[in-house]
Protein backbone atom coordinates (compact mmCIF):
# COMPACT_ATOMS: atom_id res chain seq x y z
CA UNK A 1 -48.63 -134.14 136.06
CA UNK A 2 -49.20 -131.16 134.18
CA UNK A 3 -50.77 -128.23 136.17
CA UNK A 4 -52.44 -124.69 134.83
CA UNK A 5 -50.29 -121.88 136.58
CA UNK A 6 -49.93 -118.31 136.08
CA UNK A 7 -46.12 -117.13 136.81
CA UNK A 8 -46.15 -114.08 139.22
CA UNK A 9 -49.59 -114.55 140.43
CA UNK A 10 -49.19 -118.04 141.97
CA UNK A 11 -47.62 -118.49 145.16
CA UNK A 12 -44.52 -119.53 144.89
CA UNK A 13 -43.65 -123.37 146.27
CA UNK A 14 -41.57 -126.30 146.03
CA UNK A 15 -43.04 -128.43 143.44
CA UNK A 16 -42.30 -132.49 143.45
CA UNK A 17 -40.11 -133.40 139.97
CA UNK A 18 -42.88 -135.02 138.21
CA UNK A 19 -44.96 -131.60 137.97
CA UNK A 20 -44.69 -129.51 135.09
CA UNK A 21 -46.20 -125.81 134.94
CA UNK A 22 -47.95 -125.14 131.90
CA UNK A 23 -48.50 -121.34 132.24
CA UNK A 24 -52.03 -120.14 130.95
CA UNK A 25 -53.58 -122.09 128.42
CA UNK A 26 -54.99 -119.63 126.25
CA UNK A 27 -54.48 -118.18 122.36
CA UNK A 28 -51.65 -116.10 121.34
CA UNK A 29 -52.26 -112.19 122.15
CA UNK A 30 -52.66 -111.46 118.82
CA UNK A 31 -55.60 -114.00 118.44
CA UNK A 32 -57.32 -112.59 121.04
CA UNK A 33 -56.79 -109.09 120.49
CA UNK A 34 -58.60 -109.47 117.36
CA UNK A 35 -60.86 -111.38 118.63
CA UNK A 36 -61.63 -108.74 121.13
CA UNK A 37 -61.80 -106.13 118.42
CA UNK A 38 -64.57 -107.88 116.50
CA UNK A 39 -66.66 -109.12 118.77
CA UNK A 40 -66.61 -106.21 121.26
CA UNK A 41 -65.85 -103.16 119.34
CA UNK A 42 -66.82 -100.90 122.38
CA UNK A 43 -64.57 -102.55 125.10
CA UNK A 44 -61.73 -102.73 122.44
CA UNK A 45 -62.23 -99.03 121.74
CA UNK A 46 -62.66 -98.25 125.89
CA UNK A 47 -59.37 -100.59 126.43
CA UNK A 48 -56.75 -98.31 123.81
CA UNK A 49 -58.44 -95.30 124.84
CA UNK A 50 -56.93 -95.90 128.38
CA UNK A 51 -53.76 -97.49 127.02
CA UNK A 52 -53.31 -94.26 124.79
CA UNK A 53 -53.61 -92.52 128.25
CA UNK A 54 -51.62 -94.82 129.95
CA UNK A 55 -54.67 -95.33 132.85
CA UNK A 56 -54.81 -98.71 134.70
CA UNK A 57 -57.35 -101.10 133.93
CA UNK A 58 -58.34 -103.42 136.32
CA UNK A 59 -60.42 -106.54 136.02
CA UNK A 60 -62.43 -107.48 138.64
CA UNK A 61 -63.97 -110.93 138.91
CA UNK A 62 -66.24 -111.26 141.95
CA UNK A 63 -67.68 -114.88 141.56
CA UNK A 64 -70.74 -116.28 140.63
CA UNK A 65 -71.58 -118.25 144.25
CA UNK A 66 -70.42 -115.72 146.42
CA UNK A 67 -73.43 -113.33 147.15
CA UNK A 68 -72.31 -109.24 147.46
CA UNK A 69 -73.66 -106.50 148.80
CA UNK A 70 -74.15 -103.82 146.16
CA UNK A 71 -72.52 -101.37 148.24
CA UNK A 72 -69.42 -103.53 148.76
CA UNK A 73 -69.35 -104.11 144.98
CA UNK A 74 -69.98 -100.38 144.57
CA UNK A 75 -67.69 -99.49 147.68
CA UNK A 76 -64.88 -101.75 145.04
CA UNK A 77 -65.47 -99.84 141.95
CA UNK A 78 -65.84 -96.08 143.34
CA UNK A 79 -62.16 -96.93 145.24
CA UNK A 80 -60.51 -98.01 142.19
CA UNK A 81 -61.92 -95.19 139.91
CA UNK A 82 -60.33 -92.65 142.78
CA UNK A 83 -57.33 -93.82 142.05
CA UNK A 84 -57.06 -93.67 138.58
CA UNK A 85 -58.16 -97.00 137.65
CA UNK A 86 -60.77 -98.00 134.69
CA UNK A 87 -62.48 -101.00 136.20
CA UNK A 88 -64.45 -103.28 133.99
């Protein structure tokens, strides 16, 4: 059985022998970087300005079922930028 995982984010467990970790099934880096760059010149710009700066960015995916306050979303984002964080 062949099962989408992401090494370091997934807890880790004892797996049966017939399992096999795929890792992320996505493009190469480079693919998608340039990908990135044309189709969202903006983000790509806002994304090496902070690596040039060497800020965090952080990535925030809050789901599409679960319903959120806007302060709690807002509470989230102020939080992060105190820190030092660019949150998209």
């Amino acid at each position: 059985m062949l099962f989408n995982s992401f090494w370091g984010l997934d807890e880790a467990i004892a797996i049966p022998p017939n399992y096999t970790l795929t890792g992320p099934l996505s493009l190469p880096q480079g693919d998608l970087v340039q990908q990135l760059e044309a189709k969202d010149p903006e983000l790509f710009s806002w994304l090496n300005e902070a690596h040039d700066k060497n800020q965090k960015v952080v990535y925030i995916s809050i789901g599409s079922i679960a319903k959120w306050e806007d302060w709690s979303v807002q509470a989230m984002f102020e939080g992060l930028k105190k820190v030092g964080c660019r949150v998209i």
